[in-house]
N, C-alpha and C. Protein backbone atom coordinates (compact mmCIF):
# COMPACT_ATOMS: atom_id res chain seq x y z
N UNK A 1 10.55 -18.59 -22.16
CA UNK A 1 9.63 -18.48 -23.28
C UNK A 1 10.28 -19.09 -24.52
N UNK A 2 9.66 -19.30 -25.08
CA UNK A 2 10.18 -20.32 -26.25
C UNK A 2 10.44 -18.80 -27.42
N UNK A 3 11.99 -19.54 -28.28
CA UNK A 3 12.37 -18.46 -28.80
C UNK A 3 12.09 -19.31 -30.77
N UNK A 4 11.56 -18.01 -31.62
CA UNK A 4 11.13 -18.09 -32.76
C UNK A 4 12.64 -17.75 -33.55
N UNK A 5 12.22 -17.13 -34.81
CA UNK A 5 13.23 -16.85 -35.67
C UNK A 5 12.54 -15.49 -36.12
N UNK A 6 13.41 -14.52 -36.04
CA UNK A 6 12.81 -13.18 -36.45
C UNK A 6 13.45 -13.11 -38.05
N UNK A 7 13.49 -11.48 -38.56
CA UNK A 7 13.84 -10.95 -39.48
C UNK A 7 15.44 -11.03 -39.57
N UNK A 8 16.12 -11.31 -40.29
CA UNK A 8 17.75 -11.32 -40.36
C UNK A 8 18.29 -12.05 -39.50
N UNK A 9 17.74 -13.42 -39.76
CA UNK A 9 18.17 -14.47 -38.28
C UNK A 9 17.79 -14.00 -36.75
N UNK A 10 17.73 -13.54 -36.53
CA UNK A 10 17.52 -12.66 -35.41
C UNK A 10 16.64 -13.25 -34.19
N UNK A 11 16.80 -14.53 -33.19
CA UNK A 11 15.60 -14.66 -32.48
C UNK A 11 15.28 -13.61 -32.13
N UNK A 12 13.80 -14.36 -31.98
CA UNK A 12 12.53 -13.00 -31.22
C UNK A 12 11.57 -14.46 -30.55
N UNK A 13 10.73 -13.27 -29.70
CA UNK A 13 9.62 -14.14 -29.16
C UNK A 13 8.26 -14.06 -29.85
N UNK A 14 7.42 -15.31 -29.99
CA UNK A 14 6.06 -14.98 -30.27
C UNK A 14 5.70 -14.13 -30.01
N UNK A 15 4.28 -13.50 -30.35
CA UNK A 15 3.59 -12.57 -30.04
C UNK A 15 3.30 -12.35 -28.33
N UNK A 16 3.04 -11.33 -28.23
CA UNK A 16 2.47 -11.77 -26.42
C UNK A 16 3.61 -12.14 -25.32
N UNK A 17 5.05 -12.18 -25.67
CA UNK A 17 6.02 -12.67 -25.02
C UNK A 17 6.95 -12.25 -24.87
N UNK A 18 7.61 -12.22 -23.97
CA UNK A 18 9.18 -11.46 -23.44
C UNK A 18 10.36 -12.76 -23.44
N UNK A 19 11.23 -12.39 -23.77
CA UNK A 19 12.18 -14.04 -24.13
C UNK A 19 13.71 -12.87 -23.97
N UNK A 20 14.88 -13.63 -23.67
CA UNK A 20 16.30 -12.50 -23.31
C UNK A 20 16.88 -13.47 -24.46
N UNK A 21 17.03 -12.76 -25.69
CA UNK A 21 17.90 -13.46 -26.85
C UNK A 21 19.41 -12.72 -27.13
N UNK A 22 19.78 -13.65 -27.63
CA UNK A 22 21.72 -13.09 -27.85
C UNK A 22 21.77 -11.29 -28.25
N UNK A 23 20.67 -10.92 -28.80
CA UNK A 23 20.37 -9.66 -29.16
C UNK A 23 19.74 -8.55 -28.44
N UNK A 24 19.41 -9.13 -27.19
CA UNK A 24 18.83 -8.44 -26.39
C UNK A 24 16.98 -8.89 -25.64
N UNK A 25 16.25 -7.99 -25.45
CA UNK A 25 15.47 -8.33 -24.79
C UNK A 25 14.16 -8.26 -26.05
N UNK A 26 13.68 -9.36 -26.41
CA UNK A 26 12.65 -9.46 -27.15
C UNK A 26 11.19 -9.19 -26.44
N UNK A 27 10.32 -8.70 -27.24
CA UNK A 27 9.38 -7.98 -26.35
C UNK A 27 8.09 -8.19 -27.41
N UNK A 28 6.94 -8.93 -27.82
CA UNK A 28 6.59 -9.11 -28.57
C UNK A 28 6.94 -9.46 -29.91
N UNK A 29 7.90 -10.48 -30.00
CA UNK A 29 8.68 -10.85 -31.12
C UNK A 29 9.58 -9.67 -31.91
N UNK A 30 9.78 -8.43 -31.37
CA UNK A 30 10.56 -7.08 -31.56
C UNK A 30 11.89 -7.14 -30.29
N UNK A 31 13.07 -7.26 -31.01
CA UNK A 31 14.09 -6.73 -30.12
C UNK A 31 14.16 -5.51 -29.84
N UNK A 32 14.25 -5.36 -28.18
CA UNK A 32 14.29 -3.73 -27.88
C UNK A 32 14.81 -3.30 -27.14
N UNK A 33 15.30 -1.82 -26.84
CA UNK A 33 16.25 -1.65 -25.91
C UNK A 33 15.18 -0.76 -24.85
N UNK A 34 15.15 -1.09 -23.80
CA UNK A 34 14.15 -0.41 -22.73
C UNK A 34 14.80 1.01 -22.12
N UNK A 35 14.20 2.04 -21.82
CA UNK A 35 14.84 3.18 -21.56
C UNK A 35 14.22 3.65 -20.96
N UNK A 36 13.93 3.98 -19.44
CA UNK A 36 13.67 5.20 -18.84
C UNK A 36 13.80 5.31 -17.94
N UNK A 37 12.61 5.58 -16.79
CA UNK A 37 12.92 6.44 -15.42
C UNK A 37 12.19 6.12 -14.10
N UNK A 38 12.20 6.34 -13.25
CA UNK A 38 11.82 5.51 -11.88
C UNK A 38 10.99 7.09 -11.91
N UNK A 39 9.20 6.22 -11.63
CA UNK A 39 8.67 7.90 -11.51
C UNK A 39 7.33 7.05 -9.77
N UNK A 40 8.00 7.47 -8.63
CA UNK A 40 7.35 6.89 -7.55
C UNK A 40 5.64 7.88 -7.54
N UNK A 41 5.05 7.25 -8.38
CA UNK A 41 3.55 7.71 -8.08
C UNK A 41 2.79 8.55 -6.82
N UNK A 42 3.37 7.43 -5.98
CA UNK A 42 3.29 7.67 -4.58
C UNK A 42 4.11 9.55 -3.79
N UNK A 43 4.98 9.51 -4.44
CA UNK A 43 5.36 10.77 -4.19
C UNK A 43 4.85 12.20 -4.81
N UNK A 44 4.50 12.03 -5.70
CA UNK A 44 3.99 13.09 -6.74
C UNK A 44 2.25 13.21 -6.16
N UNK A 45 1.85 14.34 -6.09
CA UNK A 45 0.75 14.33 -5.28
C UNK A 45 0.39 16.08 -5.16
N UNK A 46 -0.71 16.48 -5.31
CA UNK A 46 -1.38 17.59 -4.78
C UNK A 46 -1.10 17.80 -3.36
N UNK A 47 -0.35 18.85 -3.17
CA UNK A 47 -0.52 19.27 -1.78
C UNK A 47 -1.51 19.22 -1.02
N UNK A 48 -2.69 19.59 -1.61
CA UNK A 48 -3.64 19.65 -0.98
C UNK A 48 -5.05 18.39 -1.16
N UNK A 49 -4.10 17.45 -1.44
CA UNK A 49 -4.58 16.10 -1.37
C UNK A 49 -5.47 15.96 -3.07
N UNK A 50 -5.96 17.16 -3.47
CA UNK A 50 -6.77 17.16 -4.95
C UNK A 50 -6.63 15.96 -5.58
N UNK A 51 -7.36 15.01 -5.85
CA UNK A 51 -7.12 13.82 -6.91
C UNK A 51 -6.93 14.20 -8.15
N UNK A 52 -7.91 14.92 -8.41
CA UNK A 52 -7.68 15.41 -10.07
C UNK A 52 -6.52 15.68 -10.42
N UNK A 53 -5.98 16.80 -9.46
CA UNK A 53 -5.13 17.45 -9.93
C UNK A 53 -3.61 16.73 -9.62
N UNK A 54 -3.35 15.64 -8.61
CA UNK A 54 -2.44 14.74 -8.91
C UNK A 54 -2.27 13.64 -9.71
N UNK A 55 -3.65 13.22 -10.39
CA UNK A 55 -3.56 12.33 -11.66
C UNK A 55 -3.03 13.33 -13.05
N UNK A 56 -3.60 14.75 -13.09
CA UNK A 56 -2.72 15.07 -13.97
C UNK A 56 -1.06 15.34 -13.76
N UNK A 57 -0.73 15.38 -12.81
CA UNK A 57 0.75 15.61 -12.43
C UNK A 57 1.32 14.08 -12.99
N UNK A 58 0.85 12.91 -12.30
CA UNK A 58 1.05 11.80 -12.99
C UNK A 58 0.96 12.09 -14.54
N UNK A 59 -0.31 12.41 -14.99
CA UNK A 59 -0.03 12.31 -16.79
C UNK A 59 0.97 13.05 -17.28
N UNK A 60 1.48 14.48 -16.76
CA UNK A 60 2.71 15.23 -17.13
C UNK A 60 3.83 14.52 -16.64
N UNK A 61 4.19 14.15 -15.84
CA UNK A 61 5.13 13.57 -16.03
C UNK A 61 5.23 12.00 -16.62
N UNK A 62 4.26 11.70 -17.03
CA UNK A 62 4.75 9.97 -17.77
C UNK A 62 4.75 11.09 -19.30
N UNK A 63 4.13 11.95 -19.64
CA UNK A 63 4.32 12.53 -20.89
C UNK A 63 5.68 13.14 -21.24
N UNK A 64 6.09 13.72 -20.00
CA UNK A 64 7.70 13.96 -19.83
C UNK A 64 8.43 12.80 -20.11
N UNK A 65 8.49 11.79 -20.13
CA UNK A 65 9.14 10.49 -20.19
C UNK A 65 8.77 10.14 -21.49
N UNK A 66 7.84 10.17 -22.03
CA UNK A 66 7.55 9.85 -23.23
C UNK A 66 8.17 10.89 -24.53
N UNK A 67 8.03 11.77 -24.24
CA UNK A 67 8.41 13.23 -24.93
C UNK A 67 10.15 13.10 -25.10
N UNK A 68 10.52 12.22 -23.56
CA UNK A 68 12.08 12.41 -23.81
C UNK A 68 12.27 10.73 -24.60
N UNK A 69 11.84 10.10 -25.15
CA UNK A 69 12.24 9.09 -26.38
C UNK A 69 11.81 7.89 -25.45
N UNK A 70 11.58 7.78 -24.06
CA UNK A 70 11.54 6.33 -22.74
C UNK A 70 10.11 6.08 -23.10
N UNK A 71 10.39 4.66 -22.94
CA UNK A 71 9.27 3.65 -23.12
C UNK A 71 8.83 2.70 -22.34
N UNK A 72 9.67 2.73 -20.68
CA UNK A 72 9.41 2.41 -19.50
C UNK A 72 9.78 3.25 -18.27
N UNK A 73 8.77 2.77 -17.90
CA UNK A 73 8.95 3.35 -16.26
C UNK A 73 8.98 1.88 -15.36
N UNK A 74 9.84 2.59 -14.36
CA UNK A 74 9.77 1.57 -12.72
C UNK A 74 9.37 2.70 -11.77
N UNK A 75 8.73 1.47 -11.06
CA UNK A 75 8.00 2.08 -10.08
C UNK A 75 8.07 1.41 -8.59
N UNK A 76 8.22 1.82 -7.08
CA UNK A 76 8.25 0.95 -6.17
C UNK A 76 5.96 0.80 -5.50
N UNK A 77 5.97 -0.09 -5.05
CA UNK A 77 4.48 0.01 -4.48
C UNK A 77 4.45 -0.19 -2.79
N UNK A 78 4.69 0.60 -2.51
CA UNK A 78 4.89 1.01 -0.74
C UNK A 78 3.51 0.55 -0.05
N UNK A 79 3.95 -0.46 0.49
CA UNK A 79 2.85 -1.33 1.55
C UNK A 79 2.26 -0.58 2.42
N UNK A 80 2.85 0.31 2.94
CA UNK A 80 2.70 1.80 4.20
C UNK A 80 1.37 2.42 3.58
N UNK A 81 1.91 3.15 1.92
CA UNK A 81 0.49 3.80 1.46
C UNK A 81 -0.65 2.89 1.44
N UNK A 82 -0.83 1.55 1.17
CA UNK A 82 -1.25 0.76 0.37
C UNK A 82 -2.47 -0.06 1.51
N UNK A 83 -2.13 0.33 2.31
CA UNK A 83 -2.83 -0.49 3.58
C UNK A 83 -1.88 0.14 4.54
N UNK A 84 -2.89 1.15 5.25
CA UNK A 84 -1.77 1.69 6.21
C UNK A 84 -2.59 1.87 7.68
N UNK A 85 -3.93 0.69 7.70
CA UNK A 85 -4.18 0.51 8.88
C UNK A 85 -4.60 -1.36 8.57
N UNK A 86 -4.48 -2.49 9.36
CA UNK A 86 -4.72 -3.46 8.90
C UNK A 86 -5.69 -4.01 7.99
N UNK A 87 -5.83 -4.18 6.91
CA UNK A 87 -7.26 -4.78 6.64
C UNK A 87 -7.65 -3.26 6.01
N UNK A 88 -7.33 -2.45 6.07
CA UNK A 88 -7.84 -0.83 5.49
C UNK A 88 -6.56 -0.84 4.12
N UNK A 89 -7.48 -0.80 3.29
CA UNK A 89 -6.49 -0.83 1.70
C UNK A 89 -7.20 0.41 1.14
N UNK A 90 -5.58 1.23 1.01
CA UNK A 90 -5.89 2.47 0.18
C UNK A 90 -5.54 2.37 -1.23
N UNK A 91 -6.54 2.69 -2.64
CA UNK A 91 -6.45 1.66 -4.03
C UNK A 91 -7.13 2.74 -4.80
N UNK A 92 -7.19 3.98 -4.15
CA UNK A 92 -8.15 4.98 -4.87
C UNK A 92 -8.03 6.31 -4.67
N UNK A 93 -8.29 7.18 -5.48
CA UNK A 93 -7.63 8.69 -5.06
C UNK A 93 -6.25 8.65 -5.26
N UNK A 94 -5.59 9.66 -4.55
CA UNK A 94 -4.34 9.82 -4.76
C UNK A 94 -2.76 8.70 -4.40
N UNK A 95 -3.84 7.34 -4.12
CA UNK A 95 -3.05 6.11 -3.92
C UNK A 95 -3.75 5.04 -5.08
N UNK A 96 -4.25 5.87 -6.23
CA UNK A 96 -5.04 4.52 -7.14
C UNK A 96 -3.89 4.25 -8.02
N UNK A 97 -3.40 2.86 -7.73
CA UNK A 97 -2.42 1.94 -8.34
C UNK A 97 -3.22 1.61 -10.01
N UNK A 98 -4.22 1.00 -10.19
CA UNK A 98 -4.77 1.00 -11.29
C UNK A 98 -4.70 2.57 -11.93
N UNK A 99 -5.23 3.23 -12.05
CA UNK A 99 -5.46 4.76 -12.54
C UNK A 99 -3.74 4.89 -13.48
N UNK A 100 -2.80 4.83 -12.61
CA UNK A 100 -1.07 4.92 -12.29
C UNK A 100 -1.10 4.16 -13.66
N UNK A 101 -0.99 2.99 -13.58
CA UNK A 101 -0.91 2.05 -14.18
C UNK A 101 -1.59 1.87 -15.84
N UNK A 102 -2.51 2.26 -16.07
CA UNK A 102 -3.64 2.80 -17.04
C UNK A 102 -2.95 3.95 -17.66
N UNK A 103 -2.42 4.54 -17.24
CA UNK A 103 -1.81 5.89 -17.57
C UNK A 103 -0.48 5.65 -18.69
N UNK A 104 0.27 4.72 -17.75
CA UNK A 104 1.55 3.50 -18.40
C UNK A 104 1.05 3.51 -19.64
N UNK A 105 0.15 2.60 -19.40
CA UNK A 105 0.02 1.23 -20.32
C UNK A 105 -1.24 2.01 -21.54
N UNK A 106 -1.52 3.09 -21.52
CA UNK A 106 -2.30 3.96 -22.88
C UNK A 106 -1.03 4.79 -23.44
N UNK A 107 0.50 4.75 -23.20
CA UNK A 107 1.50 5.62 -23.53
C UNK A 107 1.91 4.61 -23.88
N UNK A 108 2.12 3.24 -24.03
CA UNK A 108 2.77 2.47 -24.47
C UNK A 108 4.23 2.13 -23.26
N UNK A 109 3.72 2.66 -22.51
CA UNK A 109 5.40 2.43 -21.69
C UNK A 109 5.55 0.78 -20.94
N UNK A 110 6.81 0.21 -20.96
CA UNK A 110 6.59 -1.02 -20.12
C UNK A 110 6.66 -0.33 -18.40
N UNK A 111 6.21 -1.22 -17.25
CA UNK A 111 6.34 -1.05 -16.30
C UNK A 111 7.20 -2.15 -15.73
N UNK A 112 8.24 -1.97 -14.39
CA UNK A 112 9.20 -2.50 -13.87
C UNK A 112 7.89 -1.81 -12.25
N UNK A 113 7.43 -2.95 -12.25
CA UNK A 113 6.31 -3.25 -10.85
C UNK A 113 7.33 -3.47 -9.95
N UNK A 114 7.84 -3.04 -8.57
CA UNK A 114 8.26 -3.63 -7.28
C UNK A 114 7.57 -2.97 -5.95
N UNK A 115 7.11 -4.02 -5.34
CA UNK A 115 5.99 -4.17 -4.61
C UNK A 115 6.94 -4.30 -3.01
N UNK A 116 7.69 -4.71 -3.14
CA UNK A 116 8.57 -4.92 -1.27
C UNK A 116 8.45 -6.12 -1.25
N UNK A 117 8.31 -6.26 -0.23
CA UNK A 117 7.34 -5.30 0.70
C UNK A 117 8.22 -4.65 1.43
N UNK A 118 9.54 -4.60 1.30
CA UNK A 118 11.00 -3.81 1.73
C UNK A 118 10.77 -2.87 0.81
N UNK A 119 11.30 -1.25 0.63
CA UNK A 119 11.49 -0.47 -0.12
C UNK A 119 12.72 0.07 -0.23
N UNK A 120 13.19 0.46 -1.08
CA UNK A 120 14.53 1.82 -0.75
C UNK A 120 14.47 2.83 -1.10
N UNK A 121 15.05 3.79 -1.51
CA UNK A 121 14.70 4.93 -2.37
C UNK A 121 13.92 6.29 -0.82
N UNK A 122 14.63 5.77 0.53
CA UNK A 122 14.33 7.23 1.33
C UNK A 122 12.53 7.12 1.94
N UNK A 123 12.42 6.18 1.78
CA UNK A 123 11.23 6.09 2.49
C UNK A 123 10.73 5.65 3.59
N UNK A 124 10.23 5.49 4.04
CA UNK A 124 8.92 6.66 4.36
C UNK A 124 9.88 8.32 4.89
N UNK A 125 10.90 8.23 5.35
CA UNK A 125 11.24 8.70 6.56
C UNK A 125 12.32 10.02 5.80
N UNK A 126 12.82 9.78 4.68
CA UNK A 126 14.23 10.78 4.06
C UNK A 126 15.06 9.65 4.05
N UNK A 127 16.23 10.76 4.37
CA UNK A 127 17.73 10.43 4.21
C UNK A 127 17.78 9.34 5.18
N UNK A 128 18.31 8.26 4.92
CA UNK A 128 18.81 7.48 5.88
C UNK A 128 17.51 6.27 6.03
N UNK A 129 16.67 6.47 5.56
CA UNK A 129 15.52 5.51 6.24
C UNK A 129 14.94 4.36 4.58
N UNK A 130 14.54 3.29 5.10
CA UNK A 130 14.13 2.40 4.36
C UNK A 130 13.30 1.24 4.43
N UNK A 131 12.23 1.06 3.98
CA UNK A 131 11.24 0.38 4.53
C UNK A 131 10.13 0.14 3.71
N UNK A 132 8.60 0.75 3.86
CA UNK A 132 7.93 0.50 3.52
C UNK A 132 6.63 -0.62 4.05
N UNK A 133 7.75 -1.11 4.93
CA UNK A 133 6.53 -1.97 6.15
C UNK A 133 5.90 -1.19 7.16
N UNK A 134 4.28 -1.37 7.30
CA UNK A 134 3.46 -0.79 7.71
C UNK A 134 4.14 -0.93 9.37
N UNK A 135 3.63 0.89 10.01
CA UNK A 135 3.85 0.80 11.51
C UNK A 135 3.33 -0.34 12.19
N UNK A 136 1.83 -0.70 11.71
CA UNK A 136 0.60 -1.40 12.30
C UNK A 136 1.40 -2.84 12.87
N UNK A 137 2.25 -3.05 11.70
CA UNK A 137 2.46 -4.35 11.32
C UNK A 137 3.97 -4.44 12.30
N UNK A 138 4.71 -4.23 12.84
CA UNK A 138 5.73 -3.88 13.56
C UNK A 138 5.41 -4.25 14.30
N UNK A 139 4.34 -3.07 14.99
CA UNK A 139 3.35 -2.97 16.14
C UNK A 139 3.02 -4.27 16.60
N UNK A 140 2.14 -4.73 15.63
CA UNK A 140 1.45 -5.95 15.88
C UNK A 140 2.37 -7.14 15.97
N UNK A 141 3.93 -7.35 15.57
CA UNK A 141 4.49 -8.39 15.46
C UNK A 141 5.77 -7.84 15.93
N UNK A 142 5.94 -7.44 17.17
CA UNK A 142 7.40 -7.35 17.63
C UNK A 142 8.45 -8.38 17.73
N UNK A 143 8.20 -9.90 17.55
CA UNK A 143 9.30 -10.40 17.71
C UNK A 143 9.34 -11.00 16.29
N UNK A 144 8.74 -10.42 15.03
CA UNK A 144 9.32 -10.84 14.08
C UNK A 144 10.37 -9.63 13.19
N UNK A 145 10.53 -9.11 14.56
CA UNK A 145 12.18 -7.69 14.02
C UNK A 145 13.17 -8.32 14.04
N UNK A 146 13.97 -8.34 12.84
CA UNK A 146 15.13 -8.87 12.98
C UNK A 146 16.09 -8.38 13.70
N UNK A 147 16.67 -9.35 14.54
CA UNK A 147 17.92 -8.54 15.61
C UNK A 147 19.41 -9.25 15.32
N UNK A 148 20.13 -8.18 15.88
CA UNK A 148 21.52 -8.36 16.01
C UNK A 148 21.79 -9.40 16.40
N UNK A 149 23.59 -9.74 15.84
CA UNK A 149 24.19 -11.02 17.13
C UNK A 149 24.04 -10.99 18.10
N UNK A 150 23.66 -9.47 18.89
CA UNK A 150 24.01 -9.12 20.05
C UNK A 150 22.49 -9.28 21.02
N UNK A 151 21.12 -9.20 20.15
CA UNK A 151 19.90 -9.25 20.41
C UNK A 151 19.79 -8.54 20.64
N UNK A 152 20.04 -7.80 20.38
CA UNK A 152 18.91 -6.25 20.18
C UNK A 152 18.68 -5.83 18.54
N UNK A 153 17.38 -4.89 18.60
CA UNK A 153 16.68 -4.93 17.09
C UNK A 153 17.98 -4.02 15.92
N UNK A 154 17.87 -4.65 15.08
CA UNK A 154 18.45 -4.15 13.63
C UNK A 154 17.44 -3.16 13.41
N UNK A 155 18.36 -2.19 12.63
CA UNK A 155 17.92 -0.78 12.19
C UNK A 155 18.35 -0.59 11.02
N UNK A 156 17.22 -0.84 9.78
CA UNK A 156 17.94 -0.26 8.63
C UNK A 156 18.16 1.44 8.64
N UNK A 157 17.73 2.01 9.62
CA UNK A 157 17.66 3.89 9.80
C UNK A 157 19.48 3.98 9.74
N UNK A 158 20.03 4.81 8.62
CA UNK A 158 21.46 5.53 8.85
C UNK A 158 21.64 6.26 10.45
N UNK A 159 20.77 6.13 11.14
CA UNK A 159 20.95 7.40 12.22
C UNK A 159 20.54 6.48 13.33
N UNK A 160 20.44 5.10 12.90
CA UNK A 160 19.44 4.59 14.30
C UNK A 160 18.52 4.38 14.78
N UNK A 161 18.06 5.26 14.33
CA UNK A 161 16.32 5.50 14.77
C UNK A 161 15.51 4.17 14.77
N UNK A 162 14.88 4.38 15.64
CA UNK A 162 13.85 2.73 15.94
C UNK A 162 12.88 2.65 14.59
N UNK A 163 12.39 3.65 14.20
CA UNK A 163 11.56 3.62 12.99
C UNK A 163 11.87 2.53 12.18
N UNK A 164 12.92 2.37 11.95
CA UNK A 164 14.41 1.63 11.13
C UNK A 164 14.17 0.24 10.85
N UNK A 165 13.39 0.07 12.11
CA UNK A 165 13.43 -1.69 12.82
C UNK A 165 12.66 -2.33 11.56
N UNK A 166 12.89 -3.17 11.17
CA UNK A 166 12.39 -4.42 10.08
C UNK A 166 11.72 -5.35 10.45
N UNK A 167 11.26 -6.21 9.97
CA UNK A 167 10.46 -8.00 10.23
C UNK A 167 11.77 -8.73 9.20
N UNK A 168 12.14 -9.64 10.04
CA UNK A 168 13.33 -10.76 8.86
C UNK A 168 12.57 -10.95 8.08
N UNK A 169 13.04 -11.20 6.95
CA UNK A 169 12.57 -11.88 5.50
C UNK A 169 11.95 -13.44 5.99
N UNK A 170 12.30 -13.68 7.19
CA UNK A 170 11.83 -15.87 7.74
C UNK A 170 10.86 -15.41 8.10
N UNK A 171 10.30 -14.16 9.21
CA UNK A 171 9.09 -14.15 9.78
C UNK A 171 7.99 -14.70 9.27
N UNK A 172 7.60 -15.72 9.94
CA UNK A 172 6.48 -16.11 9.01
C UNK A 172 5.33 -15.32 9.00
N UNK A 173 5.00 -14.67 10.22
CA UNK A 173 3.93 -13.78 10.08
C UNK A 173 4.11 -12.32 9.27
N UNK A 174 5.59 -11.81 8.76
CA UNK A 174 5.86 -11.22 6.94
C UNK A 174 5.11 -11.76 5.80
N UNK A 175 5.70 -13.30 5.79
CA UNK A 175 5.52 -13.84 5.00
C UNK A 175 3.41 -13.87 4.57
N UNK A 176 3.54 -13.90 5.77
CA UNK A 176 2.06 -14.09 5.71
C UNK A 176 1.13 -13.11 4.85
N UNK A 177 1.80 -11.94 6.05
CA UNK A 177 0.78 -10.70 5.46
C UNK A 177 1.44 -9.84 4.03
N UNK A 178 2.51 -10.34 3.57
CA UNK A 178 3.36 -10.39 2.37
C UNK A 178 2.11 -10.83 1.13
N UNK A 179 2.25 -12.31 1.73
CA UNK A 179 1.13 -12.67 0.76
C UNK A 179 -0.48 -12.06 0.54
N UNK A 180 -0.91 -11.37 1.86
CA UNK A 180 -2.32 -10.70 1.82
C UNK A 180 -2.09 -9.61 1.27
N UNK A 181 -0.96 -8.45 1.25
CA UNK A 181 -0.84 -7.70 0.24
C UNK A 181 -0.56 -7.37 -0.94
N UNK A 182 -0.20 -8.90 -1.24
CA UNK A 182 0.18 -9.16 -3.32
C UNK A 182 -1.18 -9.57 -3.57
N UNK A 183 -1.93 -10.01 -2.93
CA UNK A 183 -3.47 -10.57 -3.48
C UNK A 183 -4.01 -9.97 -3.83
N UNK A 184 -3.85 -8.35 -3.21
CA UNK A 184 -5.11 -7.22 -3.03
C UNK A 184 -4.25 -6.70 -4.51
N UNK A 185 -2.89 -6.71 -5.11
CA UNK A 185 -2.28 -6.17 -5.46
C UNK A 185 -2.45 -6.88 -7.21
N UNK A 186 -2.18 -8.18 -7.30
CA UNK A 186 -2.14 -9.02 -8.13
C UNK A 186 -4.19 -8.88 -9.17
N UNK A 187 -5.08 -8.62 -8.50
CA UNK A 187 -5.94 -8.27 -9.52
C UNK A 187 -5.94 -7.00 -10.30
N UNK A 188 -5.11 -6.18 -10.12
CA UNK A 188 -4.92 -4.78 -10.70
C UNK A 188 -3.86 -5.06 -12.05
N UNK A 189 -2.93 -5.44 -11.19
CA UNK A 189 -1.76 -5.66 -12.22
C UNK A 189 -2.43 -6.73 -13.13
N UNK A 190 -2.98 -7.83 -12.83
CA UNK A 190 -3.13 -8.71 -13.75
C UNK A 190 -3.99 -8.10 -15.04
N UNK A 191 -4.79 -7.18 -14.76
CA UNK A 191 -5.35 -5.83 -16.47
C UNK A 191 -4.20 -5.69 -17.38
N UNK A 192 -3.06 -5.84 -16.53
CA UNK A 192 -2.31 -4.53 -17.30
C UNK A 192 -1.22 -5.85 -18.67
N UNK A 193 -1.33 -7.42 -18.04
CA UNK A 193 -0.47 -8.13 -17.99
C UNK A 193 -0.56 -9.55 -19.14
N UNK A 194 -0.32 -9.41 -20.45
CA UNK A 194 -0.80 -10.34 -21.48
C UNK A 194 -1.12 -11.69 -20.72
N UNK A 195 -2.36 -12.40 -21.39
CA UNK A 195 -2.86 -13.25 -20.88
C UNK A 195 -2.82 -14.47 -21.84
N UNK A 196 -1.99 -15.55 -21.72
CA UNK A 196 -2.70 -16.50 -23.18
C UNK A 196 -3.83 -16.98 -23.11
N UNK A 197 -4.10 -17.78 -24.15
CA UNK A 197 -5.48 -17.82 -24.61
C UNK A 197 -5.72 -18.99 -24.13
């Protein structure tokens, strides 16, 4: 991004723009220091599936974040919740990414979006497990699991477990359906995301 001249020498970015100046991270022509907390949407949830009542759990806790001085959140977007039968995209209720997002962005908070389609952070499975690629999709593409020197399948699972098994980052048929789930993904985010004129 092209860098201006702020207050006290100071680059900054135009309006509308994020630019990394000797001073830090400019953020609408304001240098700023970003501060907060990884709050996985996806985890926070009504036991008993209630929408209502897990969108307010979402608003208490981004208000918790706000209350403690943070002005961003990160967040991961788990492909598993997100479409967790082919072609079946869950985008509503207690998986509405917009709603999440809306919530952010009326608190003023920035968002740190990561989408995978790899995850970390214990998912789906606990301790030891990491992923975020749909069963379906495994299922449907067994020889795009990445395997050992030895040929047999790699396990990101601490314990082994077949669950574990991955698609390489080359698979082209990843790549593929990589791209069919940023599409479904990319008109939501793009609300949230300054636009020039």
């Amino acid at each position: 991004a092209p860098v201006g001249s702020g207050s006290a020498g100071a680059p900054t970015a135009p309006a509308g723009r994020v630019a990394i100046t000797p001073q830090g991270l400019s953020i609408d022509g304001t240098t700023r220091l970003l501060y907060g907390g990884e709050v996985q949407y996806f985890r926070i949830r009504d036991r008993n599936g209630d929408v209502a009542r897990t969108h307010r759990m979402w608003e208490e806790t981004l208000d918790e974040l706000v209350a403690a001085g943070m002005n961003l959140v990160t967040t991961y977007v788990p492909w598993d919740v997100h479409e967790p039968q082919e072609g079946q995209f869950e985008l509503s209720g207690v998986a509405d990414l917009e709603a999440f997002l809306g919530m952010c962005h009326r608190r003023g908070l920035k968002v740190i979006f990561k989408p995978g389609p790899f995850i970390n952070s214990e998912w789906p499975y606990g301790l030891g497990s990491f992923g975020a690629v749909p069963e379906w999709f495994k299922q449907k593409h067994p020889g795009s699991l990445a395997l050992k020197p030895d040929g047999t399948p790699f396990t990101t699972d601490l314990l082994g477990r077949a669950h574990g098994r991955q698609p390489s980052m080359f698979a082209p048929e990843l790549l593929q359906a990589t791209e069919a789930f940023f599409a479904r993904l990319a008109p939501i985010v793009k609300r949230f995301v300054h636009q020039e004129p």
